[in-house]
PDB file of N, CA and C in Angstrom:
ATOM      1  N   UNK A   1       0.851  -1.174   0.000  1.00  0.00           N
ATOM      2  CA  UNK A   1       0.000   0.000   0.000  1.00  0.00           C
ATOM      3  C   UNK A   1       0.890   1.228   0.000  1.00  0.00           C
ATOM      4  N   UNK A   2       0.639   1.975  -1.351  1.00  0.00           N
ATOM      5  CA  UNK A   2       1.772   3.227  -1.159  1.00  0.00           C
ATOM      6  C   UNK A   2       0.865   4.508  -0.676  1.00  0.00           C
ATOM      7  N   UNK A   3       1.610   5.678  -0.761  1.00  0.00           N
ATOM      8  CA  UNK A   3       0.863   7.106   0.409  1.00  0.00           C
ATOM      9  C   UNK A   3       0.598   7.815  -0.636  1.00  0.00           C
ATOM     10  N   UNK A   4      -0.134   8.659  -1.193  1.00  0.00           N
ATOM     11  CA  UNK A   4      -0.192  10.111  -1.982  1.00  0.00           C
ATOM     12  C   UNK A   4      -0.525  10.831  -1.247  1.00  0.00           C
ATOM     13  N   UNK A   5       0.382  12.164  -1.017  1.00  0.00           N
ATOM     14  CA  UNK A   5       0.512  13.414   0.148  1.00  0.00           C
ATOM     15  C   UNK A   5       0.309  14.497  -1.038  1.00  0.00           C
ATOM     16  N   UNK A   6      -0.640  14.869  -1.093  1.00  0.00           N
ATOM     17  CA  UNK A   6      -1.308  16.296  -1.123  1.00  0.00           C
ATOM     18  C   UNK A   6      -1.271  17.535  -0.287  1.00  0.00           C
ATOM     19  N   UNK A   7      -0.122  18.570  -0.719  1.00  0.00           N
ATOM     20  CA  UNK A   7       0.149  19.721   0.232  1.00  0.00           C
ATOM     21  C   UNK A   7      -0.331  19.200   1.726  1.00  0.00           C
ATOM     22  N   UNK A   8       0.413  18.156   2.265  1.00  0.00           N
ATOM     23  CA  UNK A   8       0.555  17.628   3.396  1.00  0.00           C
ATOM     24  C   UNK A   8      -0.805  17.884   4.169  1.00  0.00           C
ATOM     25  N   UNK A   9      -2.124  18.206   3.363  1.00  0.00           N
ATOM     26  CA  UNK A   9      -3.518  18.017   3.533  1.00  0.00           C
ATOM     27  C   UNK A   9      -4.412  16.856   3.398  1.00  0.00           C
ATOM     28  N   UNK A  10      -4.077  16.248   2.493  1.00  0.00           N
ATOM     29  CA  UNK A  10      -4.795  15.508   1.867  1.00  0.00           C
ATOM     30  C   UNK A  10      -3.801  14.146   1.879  1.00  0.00           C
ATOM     31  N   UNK A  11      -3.863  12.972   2.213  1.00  0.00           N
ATOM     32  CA  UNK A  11      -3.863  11.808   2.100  1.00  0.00           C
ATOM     33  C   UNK A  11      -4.492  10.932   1.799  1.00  0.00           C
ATOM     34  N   UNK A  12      -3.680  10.148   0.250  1.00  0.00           N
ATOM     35  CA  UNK A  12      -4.429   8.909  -0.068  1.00  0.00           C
ATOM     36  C   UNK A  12      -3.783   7.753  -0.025  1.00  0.00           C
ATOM     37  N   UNK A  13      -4.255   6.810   0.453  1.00  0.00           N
ATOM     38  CA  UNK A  13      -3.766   5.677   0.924  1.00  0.00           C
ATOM     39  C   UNK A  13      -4.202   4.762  -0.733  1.00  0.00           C
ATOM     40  N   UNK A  14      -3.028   4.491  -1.932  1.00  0.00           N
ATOM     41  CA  UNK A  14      -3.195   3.741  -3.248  1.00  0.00           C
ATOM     42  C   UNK A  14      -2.567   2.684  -3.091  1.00  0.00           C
ATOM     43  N   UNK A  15      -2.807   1.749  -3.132  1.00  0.00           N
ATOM     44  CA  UNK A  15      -2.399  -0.015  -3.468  1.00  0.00           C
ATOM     45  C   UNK A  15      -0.808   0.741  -4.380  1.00  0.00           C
ATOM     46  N   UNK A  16       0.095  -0.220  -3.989  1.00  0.00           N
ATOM     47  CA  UNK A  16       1.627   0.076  -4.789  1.00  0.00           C
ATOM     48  C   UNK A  16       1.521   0.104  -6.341  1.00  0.00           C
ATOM     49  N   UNK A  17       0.271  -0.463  -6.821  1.00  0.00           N
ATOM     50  CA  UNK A  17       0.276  -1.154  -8.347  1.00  0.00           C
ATOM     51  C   UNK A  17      -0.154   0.411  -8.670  1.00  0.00           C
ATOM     52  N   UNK A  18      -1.603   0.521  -8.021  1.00  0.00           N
ATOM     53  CA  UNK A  18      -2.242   1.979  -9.052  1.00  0.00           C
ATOM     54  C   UNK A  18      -1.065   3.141  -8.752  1.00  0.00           C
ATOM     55  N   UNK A  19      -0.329   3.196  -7.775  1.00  0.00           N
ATOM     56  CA  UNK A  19       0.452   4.077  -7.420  1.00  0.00           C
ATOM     57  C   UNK A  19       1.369   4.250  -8.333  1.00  0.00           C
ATOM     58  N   UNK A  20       2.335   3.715  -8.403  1.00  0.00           N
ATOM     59  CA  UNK A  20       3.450   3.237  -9.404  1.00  0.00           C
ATOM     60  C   UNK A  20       2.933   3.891 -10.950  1.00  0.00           C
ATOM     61  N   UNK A  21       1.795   3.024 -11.421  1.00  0.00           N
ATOM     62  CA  UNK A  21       1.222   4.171 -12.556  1.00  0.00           C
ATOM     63  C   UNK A  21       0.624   5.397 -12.664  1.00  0.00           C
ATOM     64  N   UNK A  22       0.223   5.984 -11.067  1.00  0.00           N
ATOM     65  CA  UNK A  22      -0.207   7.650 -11.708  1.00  0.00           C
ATOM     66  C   UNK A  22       1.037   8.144 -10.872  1.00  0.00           C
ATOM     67  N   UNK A  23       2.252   7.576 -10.712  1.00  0.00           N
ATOM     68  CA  UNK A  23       3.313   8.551 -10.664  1.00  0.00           C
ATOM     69  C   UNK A  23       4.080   8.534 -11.891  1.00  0.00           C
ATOM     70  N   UNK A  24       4.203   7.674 -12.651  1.00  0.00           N
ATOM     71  CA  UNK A  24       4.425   8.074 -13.895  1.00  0.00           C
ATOM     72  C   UNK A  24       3.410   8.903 -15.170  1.00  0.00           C
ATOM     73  N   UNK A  25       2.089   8.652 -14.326  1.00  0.00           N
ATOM     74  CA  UNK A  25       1.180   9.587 -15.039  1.00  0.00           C
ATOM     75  C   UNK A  25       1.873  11.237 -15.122  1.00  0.00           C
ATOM     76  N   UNK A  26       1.885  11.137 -13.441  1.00  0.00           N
ATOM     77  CA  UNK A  26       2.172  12.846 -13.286  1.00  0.00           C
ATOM     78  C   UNK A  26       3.293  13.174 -13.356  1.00  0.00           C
ATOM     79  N   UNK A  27       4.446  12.540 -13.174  1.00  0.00           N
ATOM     80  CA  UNK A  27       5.836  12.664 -13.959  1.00  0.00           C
ATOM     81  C   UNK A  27       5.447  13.501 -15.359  1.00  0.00           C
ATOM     82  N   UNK A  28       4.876  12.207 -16.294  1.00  0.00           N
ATOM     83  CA  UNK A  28       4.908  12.722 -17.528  1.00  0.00           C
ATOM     84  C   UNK A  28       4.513  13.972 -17.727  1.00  0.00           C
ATOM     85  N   UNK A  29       3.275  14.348 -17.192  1.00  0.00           N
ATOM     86  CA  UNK A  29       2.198  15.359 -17.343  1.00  0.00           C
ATOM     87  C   UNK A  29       2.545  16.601 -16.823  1.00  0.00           C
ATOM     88  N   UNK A  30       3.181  16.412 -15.725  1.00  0.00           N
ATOM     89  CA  UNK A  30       3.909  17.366 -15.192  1.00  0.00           C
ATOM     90  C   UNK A  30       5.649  18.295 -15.999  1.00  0.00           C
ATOM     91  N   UNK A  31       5.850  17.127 -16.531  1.00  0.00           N
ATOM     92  CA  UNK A  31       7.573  17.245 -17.184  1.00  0.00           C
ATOM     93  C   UNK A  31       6.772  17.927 -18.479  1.00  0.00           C
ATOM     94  N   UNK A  32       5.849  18.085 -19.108  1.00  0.00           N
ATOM     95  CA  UNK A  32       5.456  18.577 -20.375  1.00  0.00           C
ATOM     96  C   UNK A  32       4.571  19.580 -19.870  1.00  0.00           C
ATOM     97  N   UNK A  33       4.269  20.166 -18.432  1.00  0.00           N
ATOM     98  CA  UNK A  33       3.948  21.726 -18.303  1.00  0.00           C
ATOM     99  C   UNK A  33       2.474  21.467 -18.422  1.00  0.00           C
ATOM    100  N   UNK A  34       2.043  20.188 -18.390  1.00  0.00           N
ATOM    101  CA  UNK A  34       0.242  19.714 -18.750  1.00  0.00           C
ATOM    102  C   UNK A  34      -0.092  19.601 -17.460  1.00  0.00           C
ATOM    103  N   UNK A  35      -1.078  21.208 -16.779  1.00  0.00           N
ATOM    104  CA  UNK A  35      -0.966  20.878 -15.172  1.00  0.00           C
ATOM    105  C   UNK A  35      -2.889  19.910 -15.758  1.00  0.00           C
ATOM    106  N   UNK A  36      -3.626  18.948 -14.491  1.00  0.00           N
ATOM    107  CA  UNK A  36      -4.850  18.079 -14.550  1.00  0.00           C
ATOM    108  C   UNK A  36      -5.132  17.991 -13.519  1.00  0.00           C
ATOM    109  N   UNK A  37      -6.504  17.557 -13.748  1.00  0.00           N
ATOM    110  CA  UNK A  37      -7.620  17.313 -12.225  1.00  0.00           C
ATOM    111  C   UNK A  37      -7.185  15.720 -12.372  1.00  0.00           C
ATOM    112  N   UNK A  38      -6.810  15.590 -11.254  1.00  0.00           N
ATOM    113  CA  UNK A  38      -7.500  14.169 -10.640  1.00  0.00           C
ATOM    114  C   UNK A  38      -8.048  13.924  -9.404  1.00  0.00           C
ATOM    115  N   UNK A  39      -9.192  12.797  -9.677  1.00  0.00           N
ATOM    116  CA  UNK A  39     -10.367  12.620  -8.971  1.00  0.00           C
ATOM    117  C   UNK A  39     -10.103  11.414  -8.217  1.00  0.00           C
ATOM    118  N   UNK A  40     -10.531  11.378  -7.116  1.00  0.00           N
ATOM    119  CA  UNK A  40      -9.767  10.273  -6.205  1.00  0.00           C
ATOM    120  C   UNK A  40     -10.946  10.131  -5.028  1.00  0.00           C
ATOM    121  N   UNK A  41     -11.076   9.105  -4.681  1.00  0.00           N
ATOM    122  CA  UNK A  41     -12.095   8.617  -3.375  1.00  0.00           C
ATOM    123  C   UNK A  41     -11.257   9.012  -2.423  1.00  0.00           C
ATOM    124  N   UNK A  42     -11.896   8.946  -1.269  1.00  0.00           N
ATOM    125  CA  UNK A  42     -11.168   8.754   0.122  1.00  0.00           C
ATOM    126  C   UNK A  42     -11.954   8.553   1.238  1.00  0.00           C
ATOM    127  N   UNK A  43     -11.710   7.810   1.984  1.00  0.00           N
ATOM    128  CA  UNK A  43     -12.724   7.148   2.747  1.00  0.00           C
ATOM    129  C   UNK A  43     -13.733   8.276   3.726  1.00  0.00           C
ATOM    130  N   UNK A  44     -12.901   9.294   4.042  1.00  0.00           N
ATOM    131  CA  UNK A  44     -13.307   9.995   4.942  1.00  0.00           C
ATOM    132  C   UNK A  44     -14.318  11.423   4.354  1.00  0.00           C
ATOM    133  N   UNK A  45     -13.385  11.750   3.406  1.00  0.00           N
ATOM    134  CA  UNK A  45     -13.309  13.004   2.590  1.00  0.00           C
ATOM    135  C   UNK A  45     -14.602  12.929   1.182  1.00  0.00           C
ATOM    136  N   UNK A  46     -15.127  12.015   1.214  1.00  0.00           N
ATOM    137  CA  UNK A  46     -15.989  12.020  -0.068  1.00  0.00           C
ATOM    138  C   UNK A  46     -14.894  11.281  -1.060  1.00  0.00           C
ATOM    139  N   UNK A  47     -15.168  12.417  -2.202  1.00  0.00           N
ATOM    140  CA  UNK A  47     -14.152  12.043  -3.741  1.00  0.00           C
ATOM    141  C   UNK A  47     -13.688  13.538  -3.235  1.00  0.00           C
ATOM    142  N   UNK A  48     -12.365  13.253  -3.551  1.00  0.00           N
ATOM    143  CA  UNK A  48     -11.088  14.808  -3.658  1.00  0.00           C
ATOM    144  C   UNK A  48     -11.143  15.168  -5.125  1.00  0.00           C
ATOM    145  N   UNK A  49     -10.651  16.067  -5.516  1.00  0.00           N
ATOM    146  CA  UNK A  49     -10.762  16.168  -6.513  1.00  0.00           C
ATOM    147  C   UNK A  49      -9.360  17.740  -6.586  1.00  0.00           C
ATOM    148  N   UNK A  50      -8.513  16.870  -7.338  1.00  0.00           N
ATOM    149  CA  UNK A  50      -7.040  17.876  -7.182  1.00  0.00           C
ATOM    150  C   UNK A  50      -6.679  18.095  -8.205  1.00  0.00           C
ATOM    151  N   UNK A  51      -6.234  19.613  -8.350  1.00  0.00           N
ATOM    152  CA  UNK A  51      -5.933  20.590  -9.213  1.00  0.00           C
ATOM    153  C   UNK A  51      -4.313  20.165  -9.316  1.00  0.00           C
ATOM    154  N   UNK A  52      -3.212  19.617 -10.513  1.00  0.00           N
ATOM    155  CA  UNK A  52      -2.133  19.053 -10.030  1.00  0.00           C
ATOM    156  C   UNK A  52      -1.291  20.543 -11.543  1.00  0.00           C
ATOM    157  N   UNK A  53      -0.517  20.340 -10.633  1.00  0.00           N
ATOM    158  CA  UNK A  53       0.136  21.572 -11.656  1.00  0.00           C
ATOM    159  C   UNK A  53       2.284  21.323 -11.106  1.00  0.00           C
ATOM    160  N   UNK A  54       2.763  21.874 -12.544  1.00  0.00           N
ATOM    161  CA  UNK A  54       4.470  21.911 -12.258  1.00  0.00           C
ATOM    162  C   UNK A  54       4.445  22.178 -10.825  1.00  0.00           C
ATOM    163  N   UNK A  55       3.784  23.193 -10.243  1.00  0.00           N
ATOM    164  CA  UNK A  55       4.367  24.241  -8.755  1.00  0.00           C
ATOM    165  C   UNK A  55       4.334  23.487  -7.944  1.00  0.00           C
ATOM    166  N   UNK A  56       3.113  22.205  -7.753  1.00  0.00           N
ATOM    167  CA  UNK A  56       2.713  21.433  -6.587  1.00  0.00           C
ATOM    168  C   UNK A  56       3.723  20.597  -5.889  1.00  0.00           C
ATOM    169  N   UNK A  57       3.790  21.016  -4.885  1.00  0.00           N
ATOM    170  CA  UNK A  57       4.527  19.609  -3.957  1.00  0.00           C
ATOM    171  C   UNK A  57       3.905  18.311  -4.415  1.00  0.00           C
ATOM    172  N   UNK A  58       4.626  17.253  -4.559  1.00  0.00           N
ATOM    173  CA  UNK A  58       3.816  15.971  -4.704  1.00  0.00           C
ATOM    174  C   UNK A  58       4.591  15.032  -4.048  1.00  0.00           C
ATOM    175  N   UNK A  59       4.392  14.310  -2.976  1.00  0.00           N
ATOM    176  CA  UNK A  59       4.810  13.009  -2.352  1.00  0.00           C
ATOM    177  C   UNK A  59       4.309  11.796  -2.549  1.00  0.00           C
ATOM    178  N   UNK A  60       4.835  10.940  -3.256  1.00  0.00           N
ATOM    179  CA  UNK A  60       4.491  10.207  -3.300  1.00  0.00           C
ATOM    180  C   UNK A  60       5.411   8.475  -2.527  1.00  0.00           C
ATOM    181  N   UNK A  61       4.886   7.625  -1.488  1.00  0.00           N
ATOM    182  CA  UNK A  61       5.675   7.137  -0.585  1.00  0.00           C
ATOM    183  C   UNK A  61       4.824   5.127  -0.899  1.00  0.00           C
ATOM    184  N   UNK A  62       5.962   4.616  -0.960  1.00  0.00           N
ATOM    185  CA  UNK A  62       5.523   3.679  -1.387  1.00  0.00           C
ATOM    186  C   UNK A  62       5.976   2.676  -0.250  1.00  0.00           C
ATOM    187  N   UNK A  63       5.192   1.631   0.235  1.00  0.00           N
ATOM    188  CA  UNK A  63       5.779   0.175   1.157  1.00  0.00           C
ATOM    189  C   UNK A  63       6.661  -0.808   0.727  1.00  0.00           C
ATOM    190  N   UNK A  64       5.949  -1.194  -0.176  1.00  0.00           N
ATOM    191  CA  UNK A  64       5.861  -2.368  -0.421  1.00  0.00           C
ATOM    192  C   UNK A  64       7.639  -2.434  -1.034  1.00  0.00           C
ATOM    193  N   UNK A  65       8.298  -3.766  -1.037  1.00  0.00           N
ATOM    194  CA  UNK A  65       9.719  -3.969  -0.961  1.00  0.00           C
ATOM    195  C   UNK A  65      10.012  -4.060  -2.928  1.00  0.00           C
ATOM    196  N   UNK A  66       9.360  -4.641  -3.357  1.00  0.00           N
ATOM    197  CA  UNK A  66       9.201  -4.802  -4.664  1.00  0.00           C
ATOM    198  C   UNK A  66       8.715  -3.837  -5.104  1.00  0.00           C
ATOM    199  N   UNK A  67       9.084  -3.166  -6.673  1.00  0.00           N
ATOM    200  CA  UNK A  67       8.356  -1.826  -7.777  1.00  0.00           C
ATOM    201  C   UNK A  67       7.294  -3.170  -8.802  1.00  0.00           C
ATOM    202  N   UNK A  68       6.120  -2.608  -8.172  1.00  0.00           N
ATOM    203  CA  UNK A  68       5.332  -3.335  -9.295  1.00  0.00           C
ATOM    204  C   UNK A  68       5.357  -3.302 -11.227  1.00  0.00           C
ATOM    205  N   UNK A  69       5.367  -4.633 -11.241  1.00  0.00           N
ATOM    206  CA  UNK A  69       5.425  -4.460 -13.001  1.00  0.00           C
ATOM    207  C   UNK A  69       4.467  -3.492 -13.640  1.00  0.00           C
ATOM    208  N   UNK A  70       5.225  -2.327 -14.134  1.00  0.00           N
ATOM    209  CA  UNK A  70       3.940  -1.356 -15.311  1.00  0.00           C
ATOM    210  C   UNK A  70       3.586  -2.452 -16.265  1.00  0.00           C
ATOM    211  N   UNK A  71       2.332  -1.632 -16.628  1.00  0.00           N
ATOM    212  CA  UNK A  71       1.004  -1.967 -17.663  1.00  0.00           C
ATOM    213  C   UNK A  71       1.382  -0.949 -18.520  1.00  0.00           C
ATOM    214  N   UNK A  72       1.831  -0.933 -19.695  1.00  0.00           N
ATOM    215  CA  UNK A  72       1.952   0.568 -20.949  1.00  0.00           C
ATOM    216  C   UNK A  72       0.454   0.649 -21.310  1.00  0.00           C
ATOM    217  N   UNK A  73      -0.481  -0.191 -21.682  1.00  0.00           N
ATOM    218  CA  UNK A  73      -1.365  -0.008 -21.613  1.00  0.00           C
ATOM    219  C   UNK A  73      -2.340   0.938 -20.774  1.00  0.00           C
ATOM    220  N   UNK A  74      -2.404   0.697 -19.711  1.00  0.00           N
ATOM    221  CA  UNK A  74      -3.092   1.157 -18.234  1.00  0.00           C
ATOM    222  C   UNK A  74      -2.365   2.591 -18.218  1.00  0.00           C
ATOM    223  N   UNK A  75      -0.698   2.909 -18.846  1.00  0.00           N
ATOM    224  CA  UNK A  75      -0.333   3.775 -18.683  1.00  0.00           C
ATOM    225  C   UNK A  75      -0.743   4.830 -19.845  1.00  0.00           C
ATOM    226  N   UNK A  76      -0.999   4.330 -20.786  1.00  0.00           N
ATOM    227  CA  UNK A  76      -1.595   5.418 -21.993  1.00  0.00           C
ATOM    228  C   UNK A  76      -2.938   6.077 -21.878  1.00  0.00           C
ATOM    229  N   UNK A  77      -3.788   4.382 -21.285  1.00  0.00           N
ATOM    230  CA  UNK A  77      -5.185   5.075 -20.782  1.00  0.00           C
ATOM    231  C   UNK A  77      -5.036   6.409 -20.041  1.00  0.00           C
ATOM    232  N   UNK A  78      -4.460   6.281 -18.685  1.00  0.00           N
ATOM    233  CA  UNK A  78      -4.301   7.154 -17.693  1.00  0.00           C
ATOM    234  C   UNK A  78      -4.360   8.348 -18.073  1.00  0.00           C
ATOM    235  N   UNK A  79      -3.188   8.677 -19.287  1.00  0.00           N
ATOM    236  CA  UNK A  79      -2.588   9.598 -19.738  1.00  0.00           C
ATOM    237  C   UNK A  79      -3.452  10.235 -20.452  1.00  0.00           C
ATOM    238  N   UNK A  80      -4.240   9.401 -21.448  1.00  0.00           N
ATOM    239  CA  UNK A  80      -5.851  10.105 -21.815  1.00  0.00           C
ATOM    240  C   UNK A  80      -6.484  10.590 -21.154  1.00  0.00           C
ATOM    241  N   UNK A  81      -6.847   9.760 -20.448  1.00  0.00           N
ATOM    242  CA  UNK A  81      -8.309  10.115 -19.104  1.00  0.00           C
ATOM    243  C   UNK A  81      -7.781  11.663 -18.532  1.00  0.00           C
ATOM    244  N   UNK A  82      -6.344  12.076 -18.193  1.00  0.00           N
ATOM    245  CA  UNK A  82      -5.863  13.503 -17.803  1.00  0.00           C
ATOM    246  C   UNK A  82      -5.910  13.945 -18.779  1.00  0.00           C
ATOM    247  N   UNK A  83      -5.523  13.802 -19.685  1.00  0.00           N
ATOM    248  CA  UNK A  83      -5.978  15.027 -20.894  1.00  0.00           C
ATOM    249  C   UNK A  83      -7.541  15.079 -21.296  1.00  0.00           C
ATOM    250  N   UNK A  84      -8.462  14.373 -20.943  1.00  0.00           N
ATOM    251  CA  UNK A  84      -9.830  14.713 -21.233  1.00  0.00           C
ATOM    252  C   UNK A  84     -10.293  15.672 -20.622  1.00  0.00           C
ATOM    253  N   UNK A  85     -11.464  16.340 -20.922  1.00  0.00           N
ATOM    254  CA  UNK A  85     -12.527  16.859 -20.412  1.00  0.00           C
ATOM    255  C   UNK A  85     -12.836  16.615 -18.375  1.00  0.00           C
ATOM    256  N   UNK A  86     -12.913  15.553 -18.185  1.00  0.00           N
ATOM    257  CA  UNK A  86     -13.261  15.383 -16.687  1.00  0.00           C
ATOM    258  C   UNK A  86     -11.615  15.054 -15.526  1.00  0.00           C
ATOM    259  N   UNK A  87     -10.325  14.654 -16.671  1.00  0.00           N
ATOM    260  CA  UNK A  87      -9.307  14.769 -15.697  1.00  0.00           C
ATOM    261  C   UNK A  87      -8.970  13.594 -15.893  1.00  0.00           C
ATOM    262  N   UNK A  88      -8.100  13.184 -14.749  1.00  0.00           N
ATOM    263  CA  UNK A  88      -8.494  11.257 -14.450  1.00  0.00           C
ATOM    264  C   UNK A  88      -8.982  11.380 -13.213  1.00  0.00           C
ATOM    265  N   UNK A  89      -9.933  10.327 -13.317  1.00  0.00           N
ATOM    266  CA  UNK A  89     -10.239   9.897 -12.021  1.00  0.00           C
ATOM    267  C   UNK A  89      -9.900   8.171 -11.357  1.00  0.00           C
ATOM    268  N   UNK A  90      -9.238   8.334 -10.507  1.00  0.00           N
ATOM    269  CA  UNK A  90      -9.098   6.843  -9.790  1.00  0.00           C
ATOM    270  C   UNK A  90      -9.541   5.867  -9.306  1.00  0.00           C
ATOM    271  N   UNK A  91      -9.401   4.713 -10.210  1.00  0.00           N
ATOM    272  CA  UNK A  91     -10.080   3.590  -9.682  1.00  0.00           C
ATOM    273  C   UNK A  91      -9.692   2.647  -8.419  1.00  0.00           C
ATOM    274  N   UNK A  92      -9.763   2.812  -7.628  1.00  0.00           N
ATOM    275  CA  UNK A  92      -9.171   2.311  -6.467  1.00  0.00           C
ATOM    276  C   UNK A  92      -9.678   0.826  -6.119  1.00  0.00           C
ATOM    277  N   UNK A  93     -10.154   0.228  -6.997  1.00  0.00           N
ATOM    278  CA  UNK A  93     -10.650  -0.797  -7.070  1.00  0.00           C
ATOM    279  C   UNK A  93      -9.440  -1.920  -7.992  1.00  0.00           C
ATOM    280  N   UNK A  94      -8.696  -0.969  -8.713  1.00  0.00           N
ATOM    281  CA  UNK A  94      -7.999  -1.970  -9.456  1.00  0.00           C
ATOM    282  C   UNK A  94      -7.004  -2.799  -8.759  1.00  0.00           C
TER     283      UNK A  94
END
């Protein structure tokens, strides 16, 4: 289970797998100046819904001893779903 720290406000607790791919989401997205919403559950908080831009602090903290195998697939989707209309939003189910 890895951490996503949001201006040390917001904590999401992502499985290492989905993690691993929206930090290379926002790597990418971020390294090409493409600031995106992403939409995220949280148990407490409703759905978050974060404005991610170059300026943002982003932490991202992972457990688990092993880097899970990427999906290029799962990773192109992603990369769509942030460039659409609604952002990406996270499936925390995967």
């Amino acid at each position: 289970m890895g951490r996503r720290i949001y201006q040390e406000r917001h904590v999401l607790d992502i499985e290492d797998r989905l993690l691993s791919h929206l930090r290379v989401v926002i790597m990418n997205k971020l390294r090409r100046q493409e600031p995106f919403m992403l939409m995220a559950p949280h148990p407490e908080q409703g759905t978050l819904s974060l404005w991610l831009h170059p300026a943002t602090p982003i932490v991202m903290q992972f457990f688990g001893s092993r880097a899970p195998k990427l999906d290029g697939q799962l990773i192109e989707q992603m990369m769509q779903d942030a460039s659409g209309p609604n952002g990406l939003v996270l499936d925390t189910t995967m």
